[in-house]
N, C-alpha and C. Protein backbone atom coordinates (compact mmCIF):
# COMPACT_ATOMS: atom_id res chain seq x y z
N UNK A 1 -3.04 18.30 11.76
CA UNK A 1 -2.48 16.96 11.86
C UNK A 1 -1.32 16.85 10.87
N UNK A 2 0.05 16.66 11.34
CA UNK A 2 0.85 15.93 10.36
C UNK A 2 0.89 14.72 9.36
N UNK A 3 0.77 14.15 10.10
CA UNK A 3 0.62 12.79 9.80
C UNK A 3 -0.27 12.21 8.86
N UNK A 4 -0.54 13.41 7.63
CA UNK A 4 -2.23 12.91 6.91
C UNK A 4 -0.97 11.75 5.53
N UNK A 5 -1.84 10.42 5.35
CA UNK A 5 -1.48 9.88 4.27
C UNK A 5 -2.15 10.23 3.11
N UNK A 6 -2.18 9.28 2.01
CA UNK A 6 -3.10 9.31 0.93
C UNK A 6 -4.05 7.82 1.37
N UNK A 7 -5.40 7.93 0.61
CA UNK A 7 -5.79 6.53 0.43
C UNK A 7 -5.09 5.63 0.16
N UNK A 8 -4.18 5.64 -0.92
CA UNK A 8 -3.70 4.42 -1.67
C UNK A 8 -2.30 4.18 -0.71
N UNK A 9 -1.92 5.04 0.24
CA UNK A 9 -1.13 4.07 1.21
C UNK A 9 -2.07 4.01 2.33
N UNK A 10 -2.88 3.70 2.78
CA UNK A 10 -4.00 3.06 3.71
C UNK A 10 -4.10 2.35 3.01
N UNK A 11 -4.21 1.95 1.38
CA UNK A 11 -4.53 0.63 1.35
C UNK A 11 -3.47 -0.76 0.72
N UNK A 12 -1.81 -0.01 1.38
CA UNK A 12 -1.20 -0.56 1.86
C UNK A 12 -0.57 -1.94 2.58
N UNK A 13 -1.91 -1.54 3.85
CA UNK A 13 -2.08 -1.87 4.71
C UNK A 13 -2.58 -2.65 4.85
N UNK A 14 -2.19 -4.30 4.56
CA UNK A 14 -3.53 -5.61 5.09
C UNK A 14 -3.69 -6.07 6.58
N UNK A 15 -5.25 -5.19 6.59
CA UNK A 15 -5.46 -5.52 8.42
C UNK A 15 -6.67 -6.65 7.88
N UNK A 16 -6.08 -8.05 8.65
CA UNK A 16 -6.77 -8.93 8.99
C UNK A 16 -7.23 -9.53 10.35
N UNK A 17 -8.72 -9.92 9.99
CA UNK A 17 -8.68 -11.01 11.53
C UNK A 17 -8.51 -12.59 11.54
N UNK A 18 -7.81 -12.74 12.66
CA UNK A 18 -7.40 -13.57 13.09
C UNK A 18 -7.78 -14.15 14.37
N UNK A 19 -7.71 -15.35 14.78
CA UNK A 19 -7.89 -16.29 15.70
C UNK A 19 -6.91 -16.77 16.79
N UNK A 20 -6.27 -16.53 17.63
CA UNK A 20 -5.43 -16.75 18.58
C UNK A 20 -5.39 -17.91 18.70
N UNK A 21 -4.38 -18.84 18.53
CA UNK A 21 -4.88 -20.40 18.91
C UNK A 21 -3.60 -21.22 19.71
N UNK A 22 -2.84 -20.09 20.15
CA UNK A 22 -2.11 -20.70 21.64
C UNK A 22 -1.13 -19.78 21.84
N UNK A 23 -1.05 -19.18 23.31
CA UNK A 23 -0.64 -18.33 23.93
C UNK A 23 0.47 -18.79 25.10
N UNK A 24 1.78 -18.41 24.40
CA UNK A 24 2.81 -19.11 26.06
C UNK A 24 3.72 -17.66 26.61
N UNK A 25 3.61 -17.86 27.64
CA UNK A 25 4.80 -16.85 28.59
C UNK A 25 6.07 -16.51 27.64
N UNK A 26 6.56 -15.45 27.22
CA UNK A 26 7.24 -14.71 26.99
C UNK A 26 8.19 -14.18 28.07
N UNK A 27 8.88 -15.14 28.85
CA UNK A 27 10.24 -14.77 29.68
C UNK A 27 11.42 -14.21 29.49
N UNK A 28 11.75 -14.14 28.40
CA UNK A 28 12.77 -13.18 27.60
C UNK A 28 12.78 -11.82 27.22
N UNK A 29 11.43 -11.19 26.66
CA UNK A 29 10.96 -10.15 26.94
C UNK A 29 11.59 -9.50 27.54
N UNK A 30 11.41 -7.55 27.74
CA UNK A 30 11.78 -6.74 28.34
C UNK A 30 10.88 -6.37 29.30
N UNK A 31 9.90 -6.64 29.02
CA UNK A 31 8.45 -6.29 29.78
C UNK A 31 7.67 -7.60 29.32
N UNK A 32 6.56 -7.84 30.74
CA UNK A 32 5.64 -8.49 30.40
C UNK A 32 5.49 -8.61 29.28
N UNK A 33 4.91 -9.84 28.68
CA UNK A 33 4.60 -10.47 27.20
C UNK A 33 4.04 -11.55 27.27
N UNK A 34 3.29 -11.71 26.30
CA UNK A 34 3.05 -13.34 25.40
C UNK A 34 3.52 -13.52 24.27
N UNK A 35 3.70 -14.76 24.16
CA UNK A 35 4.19 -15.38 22.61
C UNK A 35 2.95 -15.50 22.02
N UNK A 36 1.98 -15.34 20.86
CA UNK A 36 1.22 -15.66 20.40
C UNK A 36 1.30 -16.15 18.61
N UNK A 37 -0.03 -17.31 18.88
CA UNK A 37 0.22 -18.14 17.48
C UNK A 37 -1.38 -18.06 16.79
N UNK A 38 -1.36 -17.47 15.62
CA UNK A 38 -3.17 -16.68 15.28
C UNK A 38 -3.52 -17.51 13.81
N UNK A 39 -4.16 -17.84 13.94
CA UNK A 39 -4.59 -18.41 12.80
C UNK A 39 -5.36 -17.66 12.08
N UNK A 40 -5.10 -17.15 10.82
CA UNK A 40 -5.31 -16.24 9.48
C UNK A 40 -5.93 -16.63 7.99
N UNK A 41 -6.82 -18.19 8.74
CA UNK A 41 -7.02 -19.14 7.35
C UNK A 41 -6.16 -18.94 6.39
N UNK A 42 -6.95 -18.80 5.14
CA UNK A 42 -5.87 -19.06 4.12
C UNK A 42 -4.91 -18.13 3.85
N UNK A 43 -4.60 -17.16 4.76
CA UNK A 43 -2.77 -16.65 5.13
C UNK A 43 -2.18 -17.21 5.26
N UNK A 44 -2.73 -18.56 6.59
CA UNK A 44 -1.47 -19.50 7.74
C UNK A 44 -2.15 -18.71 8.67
N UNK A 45 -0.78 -19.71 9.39
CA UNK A 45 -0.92 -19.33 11.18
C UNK A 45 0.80 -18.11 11.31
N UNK A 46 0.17 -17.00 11.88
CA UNK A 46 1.68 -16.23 12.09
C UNK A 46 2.22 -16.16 13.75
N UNK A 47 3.03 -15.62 13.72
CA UNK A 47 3.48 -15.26 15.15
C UNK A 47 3.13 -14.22 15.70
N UNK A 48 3.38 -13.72 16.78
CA UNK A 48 3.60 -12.78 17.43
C UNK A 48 3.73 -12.40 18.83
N UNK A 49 4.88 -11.37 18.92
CA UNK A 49 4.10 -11.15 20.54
C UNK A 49 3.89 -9.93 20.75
N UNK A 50 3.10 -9.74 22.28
CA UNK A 50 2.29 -8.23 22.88
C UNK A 50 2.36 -8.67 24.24
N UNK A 51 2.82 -7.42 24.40
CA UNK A 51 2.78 -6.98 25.99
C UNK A 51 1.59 -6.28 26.57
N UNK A 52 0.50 -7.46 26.67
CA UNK A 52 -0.77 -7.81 26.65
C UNK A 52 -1.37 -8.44 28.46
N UNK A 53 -0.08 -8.72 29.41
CA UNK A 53 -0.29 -9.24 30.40
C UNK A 53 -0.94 -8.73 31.31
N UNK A 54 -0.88 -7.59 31.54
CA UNK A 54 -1.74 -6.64 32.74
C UNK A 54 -3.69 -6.82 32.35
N UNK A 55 -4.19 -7.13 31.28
CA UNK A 55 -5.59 -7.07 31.10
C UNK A 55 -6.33 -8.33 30.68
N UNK A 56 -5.28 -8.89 30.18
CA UNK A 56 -5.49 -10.62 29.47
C UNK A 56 -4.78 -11.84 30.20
N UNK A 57 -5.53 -12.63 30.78
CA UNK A 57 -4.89 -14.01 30.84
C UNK A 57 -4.71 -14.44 29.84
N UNK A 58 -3.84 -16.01 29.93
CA UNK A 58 -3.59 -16.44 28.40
C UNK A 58 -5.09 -17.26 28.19
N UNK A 59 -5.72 -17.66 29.26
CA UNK A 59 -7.19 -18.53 29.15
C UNK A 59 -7.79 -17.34 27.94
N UNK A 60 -8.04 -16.35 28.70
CA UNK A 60 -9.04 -15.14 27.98
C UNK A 60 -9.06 -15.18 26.85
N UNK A 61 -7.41 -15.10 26.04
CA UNK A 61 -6.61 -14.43 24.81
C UNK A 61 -6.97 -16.09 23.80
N UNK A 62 -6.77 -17.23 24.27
CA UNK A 62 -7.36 -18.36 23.62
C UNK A 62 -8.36 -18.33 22.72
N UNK A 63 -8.58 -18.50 21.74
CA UNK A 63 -9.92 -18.62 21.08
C UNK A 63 -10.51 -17.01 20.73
N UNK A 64 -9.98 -16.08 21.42
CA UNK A 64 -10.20 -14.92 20.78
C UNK A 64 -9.95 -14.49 18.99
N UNK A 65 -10.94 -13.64 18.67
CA UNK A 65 -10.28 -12.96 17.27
C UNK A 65 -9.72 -11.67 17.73
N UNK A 66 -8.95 -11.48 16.79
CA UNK A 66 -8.24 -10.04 16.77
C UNK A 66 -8.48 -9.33 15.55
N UNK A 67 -7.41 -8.04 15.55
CA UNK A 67 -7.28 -7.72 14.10
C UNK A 67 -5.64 -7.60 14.10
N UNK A 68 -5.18 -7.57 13.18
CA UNK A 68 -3.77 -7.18 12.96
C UNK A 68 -3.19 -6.87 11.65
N UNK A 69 -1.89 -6.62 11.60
CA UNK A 69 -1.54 -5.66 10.55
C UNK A 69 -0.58 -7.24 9.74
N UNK A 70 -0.59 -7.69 8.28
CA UNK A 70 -0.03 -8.64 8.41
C UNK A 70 0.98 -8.84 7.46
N UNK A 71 0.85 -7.71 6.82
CA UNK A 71 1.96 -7.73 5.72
C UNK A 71 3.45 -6.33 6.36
N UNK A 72 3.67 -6.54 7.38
CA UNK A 72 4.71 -5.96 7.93
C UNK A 72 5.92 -6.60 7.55
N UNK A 73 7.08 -6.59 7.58
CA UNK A 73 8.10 -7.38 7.61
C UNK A 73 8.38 -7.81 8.65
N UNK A 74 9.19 -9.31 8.94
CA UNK A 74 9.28 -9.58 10.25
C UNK A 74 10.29 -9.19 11.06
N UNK A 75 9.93 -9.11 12.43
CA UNK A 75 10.79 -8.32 13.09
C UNK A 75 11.08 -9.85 14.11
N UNK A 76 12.49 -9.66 14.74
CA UNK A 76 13.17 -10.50 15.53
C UNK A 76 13.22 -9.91 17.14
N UNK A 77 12.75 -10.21 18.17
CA UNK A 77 12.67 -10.21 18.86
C UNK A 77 13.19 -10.92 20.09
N UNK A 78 14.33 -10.64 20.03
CA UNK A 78 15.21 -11.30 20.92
C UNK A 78 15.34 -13.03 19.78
N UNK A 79 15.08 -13.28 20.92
CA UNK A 79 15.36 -15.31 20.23
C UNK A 79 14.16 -15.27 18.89
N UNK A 80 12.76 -14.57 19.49
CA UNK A 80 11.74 -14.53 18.66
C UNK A 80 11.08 -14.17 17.39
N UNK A 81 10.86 -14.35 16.30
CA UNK A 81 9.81 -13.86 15.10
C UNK A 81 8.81 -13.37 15.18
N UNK A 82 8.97 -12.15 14.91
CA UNK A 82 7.20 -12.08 15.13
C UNK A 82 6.68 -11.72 13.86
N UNK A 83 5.55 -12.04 13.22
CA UNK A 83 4.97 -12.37 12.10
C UNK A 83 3.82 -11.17 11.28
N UNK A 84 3.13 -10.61 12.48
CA UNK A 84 2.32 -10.00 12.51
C UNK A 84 2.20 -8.53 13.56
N UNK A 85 1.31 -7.78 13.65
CA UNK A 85 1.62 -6.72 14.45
C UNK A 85 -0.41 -6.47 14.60
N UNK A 86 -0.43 -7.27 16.47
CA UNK A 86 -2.14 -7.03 16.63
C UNK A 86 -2.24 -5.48 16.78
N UNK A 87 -3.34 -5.25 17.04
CA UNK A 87 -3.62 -3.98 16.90
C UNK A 87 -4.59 -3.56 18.25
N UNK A 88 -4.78 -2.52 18.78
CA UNK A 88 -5.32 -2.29 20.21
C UNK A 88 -4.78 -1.09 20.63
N UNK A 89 -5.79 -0.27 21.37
CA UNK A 89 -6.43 1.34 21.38
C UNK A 89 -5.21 1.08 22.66
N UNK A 90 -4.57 2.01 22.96
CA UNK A 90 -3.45 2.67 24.29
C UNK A 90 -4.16 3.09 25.16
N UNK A 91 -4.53 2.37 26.60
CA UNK A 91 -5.04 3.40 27.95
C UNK A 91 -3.76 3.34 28.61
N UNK A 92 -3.07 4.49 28.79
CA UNK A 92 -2.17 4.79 29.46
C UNK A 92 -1.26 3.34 29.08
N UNK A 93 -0.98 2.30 30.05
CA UNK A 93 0.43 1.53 29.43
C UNK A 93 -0.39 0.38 29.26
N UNK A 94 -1.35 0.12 28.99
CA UNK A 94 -2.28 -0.67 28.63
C UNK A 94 -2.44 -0.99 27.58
N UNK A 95 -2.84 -1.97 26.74
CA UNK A 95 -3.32 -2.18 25.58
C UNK A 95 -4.75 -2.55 25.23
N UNK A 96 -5.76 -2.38 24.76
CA UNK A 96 -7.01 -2.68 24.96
C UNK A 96 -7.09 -3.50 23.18
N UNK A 97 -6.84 -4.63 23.07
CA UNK A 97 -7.12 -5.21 21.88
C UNK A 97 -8.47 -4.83 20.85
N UNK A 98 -8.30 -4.44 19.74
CA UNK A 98 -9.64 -4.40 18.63
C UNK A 98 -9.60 -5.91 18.34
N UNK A 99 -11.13 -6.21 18.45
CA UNK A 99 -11.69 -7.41 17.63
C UNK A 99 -13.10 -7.09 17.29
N UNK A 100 -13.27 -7.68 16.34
CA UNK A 100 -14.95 -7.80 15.49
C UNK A 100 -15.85 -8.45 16.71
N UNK A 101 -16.95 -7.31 16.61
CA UNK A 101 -18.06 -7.96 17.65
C UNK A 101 -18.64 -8.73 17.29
N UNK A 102 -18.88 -9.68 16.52
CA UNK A 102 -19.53 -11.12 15.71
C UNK A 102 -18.06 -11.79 15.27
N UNK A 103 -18.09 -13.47 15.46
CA UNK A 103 -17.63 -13.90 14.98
C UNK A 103 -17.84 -14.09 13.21
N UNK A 104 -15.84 -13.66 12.48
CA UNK A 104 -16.13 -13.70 11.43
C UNK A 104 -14.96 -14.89 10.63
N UNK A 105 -15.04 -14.97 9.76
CA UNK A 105 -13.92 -16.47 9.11
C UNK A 105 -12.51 -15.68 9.18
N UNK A 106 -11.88 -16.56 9.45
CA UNK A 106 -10.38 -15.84 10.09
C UNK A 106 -9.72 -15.91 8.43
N UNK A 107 -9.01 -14.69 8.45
CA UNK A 107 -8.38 -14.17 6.96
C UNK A 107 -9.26 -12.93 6.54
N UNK A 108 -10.36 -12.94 6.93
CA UNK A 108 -11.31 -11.21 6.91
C UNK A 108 -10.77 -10.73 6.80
N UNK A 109 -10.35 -9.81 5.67
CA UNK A 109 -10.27 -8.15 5.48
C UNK A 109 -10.57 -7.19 6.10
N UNK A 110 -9.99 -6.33 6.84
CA UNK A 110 -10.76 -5.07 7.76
C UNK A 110 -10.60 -4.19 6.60
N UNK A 111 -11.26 -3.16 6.49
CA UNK A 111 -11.35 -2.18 5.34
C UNK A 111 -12.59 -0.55 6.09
């Protein structure tokens, strides 16, 4: 494997969960998308979007937790901000979202 880090940049990395708490069409996009708005308790609420449309309605993606990466810098996306970067396993052009199988208080630490 190339790609080996050290611990202390894995812990870098703040992966939190978060709460999805409203999902709109992303028409600007290059590909299918949503706009999404996640609530991170005492983080805030960040942005983001994912080209998430082929497996998720926006009903589904509502009220869901996620995990995501949250100390990224923000990236601009056409007109858009995006805040955060969710996280989710690749089937072919698919995205299959990670979330905690129990609900947990949004701002959780993944570790």
């Amino acid at each position: 494997m190339d790609n080996i880090i050290t611990f202390e940049d894995f812990t870098k990395v703040d992966l939190r969960v978060g709460t999805i708490i409203e999902v709109n069409d992303f028409p600007e996009a290059r590909r299918p998308a949503y706009q999404l708005k996640i609530d991170f308790g005492d983080l805030g609420i960040k942005k983001t979007s994912a080209q998430i449309t082929t497996l998720y309605t926006k009903d589904q993606l509502l009220k869901k937790q996620i995990v995501a990466v949250v100390n990224f810098p923000k990236k601009q996306i056409g007109k858009f901000m995006s805040e955060c970067l969710l996280l989710g396993a690749v089937d072919g052009k698919d995205v299959i979202l990670l979330n905690p199988e129990h609900k947990v208080e949004n701002g959780s630490i993944v570790s």
